[in-house]
Protein backbone atom coordinates (compact mmCIF):
# COMPACT_ATOMS: atom_id res chain seq x y z
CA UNK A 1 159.33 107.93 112.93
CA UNK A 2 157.84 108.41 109.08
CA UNK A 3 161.73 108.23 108.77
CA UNK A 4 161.34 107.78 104.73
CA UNK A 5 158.74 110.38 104.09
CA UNK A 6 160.48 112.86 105.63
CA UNK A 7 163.54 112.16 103.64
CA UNK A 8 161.59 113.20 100.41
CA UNK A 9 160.65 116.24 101.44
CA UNK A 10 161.51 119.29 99.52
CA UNK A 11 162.28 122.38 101.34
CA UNK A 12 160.45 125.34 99.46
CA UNK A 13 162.48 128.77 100.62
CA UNK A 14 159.78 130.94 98.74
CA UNK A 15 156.86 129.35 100.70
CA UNK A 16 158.78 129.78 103.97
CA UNK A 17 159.74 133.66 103.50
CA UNK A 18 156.13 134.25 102.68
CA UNK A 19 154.67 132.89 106.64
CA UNK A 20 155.93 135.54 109.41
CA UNK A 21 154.95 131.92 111.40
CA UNK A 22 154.77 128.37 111.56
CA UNK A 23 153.13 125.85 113.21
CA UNK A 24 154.78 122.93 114.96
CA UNK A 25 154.23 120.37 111.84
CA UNK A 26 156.01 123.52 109.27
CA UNK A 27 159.00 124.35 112.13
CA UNK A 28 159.66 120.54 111.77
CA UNK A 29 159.67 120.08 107.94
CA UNK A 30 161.68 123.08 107.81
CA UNK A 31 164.81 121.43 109.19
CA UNK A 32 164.26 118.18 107.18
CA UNK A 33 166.87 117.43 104.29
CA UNK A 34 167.61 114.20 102.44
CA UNK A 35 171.81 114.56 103.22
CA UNK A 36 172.60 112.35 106.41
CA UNK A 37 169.67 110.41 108.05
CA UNK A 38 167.29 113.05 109.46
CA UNK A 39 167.63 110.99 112.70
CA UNK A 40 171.19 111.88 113.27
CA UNK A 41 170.33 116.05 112.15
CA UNK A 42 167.47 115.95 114.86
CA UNK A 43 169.70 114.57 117.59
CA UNK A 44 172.12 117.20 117.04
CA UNK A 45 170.12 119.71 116.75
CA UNK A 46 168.70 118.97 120.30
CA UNK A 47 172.20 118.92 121.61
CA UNK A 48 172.12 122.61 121.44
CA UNK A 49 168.98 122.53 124.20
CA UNK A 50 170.48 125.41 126.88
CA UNK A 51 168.43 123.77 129.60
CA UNK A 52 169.85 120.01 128.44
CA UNK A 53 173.55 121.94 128.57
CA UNK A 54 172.81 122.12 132.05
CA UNK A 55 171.22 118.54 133.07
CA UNK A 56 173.43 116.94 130.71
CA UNK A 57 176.72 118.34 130.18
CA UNK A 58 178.14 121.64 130.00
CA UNK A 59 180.25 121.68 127.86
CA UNK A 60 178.17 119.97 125.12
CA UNK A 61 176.90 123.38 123.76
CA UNK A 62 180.61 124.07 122.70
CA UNK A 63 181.19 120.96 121.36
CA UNK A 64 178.49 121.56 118.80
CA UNK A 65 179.28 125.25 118.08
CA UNK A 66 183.18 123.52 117.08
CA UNK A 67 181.21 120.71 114.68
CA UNK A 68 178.80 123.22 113.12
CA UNK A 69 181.07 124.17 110.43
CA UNK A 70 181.50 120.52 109.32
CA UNK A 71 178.15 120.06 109.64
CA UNK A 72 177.01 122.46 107.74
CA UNK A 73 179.29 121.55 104.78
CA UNK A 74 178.42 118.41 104.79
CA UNK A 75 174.65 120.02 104.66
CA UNK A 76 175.84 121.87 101.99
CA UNK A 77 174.16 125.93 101.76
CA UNK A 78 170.66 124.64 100.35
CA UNK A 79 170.13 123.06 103.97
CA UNK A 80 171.51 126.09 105.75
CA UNK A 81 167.76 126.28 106.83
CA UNK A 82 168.26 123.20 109.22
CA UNK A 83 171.07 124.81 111.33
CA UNK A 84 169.94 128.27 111.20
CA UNK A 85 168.27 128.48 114.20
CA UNK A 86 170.48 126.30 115.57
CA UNK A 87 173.29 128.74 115.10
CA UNK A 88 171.53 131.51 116.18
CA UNK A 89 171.05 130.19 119.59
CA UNK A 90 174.68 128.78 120.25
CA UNK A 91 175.71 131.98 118.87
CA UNK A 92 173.97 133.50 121.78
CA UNK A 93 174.82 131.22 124.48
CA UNK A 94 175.22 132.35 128.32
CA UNK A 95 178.79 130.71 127.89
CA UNK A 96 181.36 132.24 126.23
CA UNK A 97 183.43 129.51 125.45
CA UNK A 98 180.20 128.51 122.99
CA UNK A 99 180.71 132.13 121.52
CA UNK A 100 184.13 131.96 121.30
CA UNK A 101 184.01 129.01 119.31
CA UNK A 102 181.83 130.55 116.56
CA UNK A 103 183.86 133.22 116.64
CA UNK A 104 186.91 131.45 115.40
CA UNK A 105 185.13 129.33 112.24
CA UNK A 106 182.55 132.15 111.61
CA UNK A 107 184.73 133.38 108.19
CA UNK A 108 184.74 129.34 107.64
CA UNK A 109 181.30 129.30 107.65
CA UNK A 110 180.89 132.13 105.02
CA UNK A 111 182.68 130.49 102.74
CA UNK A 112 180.28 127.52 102.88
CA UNK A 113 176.82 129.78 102.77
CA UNK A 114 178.16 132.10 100.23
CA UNK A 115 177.96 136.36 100.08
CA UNK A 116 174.22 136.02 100.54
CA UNK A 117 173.32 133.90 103.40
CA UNK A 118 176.04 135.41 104.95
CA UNK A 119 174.96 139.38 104.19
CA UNK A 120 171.71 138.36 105.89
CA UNK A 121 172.61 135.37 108.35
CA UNK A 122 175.91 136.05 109.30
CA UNK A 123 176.60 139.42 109.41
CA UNK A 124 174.56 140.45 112.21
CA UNK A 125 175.90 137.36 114.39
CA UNK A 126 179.56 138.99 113.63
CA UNK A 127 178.15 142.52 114.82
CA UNK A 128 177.42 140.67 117.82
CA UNK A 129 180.55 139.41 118.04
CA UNK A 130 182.28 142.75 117.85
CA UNK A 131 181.11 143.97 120.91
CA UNK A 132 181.66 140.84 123.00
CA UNK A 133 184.09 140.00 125.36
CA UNK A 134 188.20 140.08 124.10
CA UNK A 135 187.79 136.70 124.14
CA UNK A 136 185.03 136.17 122.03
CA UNK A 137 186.20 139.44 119.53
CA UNK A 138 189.39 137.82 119.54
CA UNK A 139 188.12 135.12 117.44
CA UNK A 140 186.88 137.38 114.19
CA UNK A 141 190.06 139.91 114.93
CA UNK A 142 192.63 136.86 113.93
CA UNK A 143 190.18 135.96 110.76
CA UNK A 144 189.38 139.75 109.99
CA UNK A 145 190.62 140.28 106.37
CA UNK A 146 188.91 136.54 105.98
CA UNK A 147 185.49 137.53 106.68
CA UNK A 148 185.67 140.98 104.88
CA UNK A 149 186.82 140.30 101.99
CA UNK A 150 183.49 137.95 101.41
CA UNK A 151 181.59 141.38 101.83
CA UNK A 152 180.05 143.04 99.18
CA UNK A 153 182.62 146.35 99.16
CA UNK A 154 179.49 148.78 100.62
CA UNK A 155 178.93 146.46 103.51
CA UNK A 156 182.79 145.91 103.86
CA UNK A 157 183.41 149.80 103.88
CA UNK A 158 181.05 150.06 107.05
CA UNK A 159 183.42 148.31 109.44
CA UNK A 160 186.31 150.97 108.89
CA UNK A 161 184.32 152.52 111.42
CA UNK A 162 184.89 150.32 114.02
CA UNK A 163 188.52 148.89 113.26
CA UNK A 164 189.94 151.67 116.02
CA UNK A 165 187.26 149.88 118.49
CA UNK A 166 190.01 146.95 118.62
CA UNK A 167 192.52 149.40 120.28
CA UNK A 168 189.97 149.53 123.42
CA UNK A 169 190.28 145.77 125.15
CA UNK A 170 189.25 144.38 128.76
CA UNK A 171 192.78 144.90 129.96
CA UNK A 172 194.71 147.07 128.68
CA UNK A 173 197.90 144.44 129.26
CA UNK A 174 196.62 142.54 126.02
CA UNK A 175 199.18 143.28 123.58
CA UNK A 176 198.53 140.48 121.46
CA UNK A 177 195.11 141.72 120.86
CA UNK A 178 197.21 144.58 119.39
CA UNK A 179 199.50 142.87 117.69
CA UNK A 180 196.78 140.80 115.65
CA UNK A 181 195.49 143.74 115.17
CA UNK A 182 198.49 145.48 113.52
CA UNK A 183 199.21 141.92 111.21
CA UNK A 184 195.45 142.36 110.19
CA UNK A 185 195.31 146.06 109.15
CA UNK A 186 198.57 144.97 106.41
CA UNK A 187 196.17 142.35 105.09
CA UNK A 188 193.27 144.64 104.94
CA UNK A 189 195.34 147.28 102.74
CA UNK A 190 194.02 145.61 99.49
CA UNK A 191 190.58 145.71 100.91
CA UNK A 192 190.47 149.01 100.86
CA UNK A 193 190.69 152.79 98.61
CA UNK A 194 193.74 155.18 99.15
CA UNK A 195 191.07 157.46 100.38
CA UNK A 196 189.79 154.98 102.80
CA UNK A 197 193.59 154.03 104.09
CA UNK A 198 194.17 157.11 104.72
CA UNK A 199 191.39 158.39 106.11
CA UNK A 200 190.97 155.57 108.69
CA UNK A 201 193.80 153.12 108.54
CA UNK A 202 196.51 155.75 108.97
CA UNK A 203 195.53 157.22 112.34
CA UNK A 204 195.40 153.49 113.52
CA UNK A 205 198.88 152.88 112.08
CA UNK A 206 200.63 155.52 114.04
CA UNK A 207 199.21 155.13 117.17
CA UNK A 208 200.35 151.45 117.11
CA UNK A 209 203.86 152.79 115.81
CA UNK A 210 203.63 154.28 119.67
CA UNK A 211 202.86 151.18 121.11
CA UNK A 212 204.16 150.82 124.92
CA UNK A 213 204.94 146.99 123.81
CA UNK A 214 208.07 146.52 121.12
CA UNK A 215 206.61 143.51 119.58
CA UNK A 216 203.38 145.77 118.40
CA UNK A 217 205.53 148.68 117.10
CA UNK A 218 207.87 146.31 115.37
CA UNK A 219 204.22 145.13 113.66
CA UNK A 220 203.65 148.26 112.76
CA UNK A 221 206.42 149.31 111.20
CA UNK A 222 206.07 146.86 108.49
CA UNK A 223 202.39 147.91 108.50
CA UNK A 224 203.05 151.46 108.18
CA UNK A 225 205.40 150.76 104.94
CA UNK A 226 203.74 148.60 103.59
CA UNK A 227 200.73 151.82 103.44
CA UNK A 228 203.62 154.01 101.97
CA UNK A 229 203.29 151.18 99.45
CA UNK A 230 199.95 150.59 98.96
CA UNK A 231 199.46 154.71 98.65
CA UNK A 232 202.78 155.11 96.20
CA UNK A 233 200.73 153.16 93.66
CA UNK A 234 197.32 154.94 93.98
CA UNK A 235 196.32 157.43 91.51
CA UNK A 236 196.38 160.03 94.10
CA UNK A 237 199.51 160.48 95.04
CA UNK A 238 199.24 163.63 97.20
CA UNK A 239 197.80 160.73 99.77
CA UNK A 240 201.59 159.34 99.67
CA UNK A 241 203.39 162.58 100.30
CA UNK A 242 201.28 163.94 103.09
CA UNK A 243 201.50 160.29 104.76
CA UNK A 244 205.47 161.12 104.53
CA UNK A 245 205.39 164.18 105.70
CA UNK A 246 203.27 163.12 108.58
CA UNK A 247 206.13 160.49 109.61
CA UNK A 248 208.70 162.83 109.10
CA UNK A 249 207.05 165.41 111.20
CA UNK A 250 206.50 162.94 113.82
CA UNK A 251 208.65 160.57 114.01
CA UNK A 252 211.87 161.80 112.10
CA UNK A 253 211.57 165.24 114.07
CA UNK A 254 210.60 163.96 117.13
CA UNK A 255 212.79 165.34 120.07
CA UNK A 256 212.47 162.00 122.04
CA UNK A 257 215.21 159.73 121.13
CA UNK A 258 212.55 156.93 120.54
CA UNK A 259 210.72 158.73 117.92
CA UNK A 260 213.36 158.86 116.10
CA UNK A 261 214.61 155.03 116.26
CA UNK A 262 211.27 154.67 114.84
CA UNK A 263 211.40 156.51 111.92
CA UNK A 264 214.77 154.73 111.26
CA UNK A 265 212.86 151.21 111.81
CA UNK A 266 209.81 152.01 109.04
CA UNK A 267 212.58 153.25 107.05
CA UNK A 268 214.39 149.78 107.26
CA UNK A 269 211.03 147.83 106.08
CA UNK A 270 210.98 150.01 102.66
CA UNK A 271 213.93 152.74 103.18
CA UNK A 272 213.84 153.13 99.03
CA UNK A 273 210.11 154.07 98.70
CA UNK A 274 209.59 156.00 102.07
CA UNK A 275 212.56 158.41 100.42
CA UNK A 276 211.00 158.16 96.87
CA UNK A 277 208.31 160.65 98.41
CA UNK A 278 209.85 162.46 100.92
């Protein structure tokens, strides 16, 4: 209904910050846009009902949260508007499936919105996300370094505080949760300061150099040189030397036979610039 009205209608983002609320008539001009027929927005939009998710079909909340990405690209960012509220409620759906779908396309998504809709839309939804189930964190662990690098680097530097929260997981069996882990930490390295590498990167490193599971430590090993690299180059170089002497100590010295092997492995990855240093 009043189908080609409501296509001219201009959303106004500096009239809506200034209501804290809106009546029925606002809430609905709010999602209107003049992209696709505002017919086929307002169906899918009520797709995302939880209580039609139920009646209807269940798994038609997760459906959605897997077309939201294309959806809102098509929008484009000036209609993020339309599916915010959308997103915000699949993104807190009793299902986890639904969560673990957002999960997987939420560094997808930044691209489209851009560094600030995504500082103040999408950040706190990937907070969220963080402290979810493995299955739902896996999802932003495999698209880490994707997602962070978007980050203004103050924002960015705040999650070094949680990167050894991805050791913890549901089971403790999960060594690919590890093991992405590990593959993302090497990305991360540009990210990232000497200062901050070492400070919060290394102790990570070297505790998945002692990984129960080969496949991890042999992750780490290239992760570990790869640091010697990243540090070699810094303007700081005592960072490099103590990092050395730190493997050596542990690793080269150690009295179990294993230790050992695995200095001789991270020495294999880059044997010319772990010796540089050491």
């Amino acid at each position: 209904q009043n189908m080609d009205s409501t296509l001219h209608y201009i959303h106004n983002d500096s009239d809506l910050s200034t209501n804290s609320s809106f009546s029925p008539e606002e809430e609905r001009k709010s999602k209107v846009q003049d992209v696709v027929p505002q017919a086929l927005l307002d169906q899918y939009l009520s797709m995302t009902d939880p209580s039609r998710a139920q009646t209807v079909d269940t798994e038609i909340a997760k459906h959605c949260a897997y077309s939201l990405p294309g959806v809102a690209l098509t929008l484009g960012r000036q209609n993020w508007h339309c599916l915010k509220d959308t997103y915000e409620t699949l993104a807190s759906d009793m299902q986890w499936k639904v969560r673990r779908t957002l999960a997987f396309s939420i560094h997808e998504l930044a691209v489209i919105l851009g560094d600030q809709l995504t500082a103040v839309d999408l950040v706190p939804v990937f907070n969220g996300f963080l402290k979810d189930l493995d299955e739902v964190r896996i999802g932003v662990l495999k698209h880490l370094h994707d997602f962070l690098k978007l980050l203004h680097p103050d924002k960015r530097r705040e999650y070094l505080y949680q990167l050894q929260e991805f050791l913890v997981t549901d089971n403790s069996r999960n060594w690919r949760f590890r093991a992405e882990l590990a593959e993302q930490l090497i990305l991360l390295l540009d990210l990232y300061s000497a200062r901050d590498i070492y400070d919060y990167l290394r102790p990570i490193a070297f505790s998945l150099c002692a990984d129960k599971v080969s496949s991890v430590r042999c992750i780490s090993y290239k992760l570990v040189s790869e640091m010697v690299k990243k540090l070699s180059v810094s303007s700081t170089s005592a960072f490099v030397v103590d990092l050395t002497s730190e493997l050596a100590e542990k690793f080269c010295r150690c009295p179990k036979w294993s230790g050992r092997q695995t200095f001789i492995f991270i020495c294999q990855v880059k044997c010319l610039l772990l010796f540089l240093f050491w």
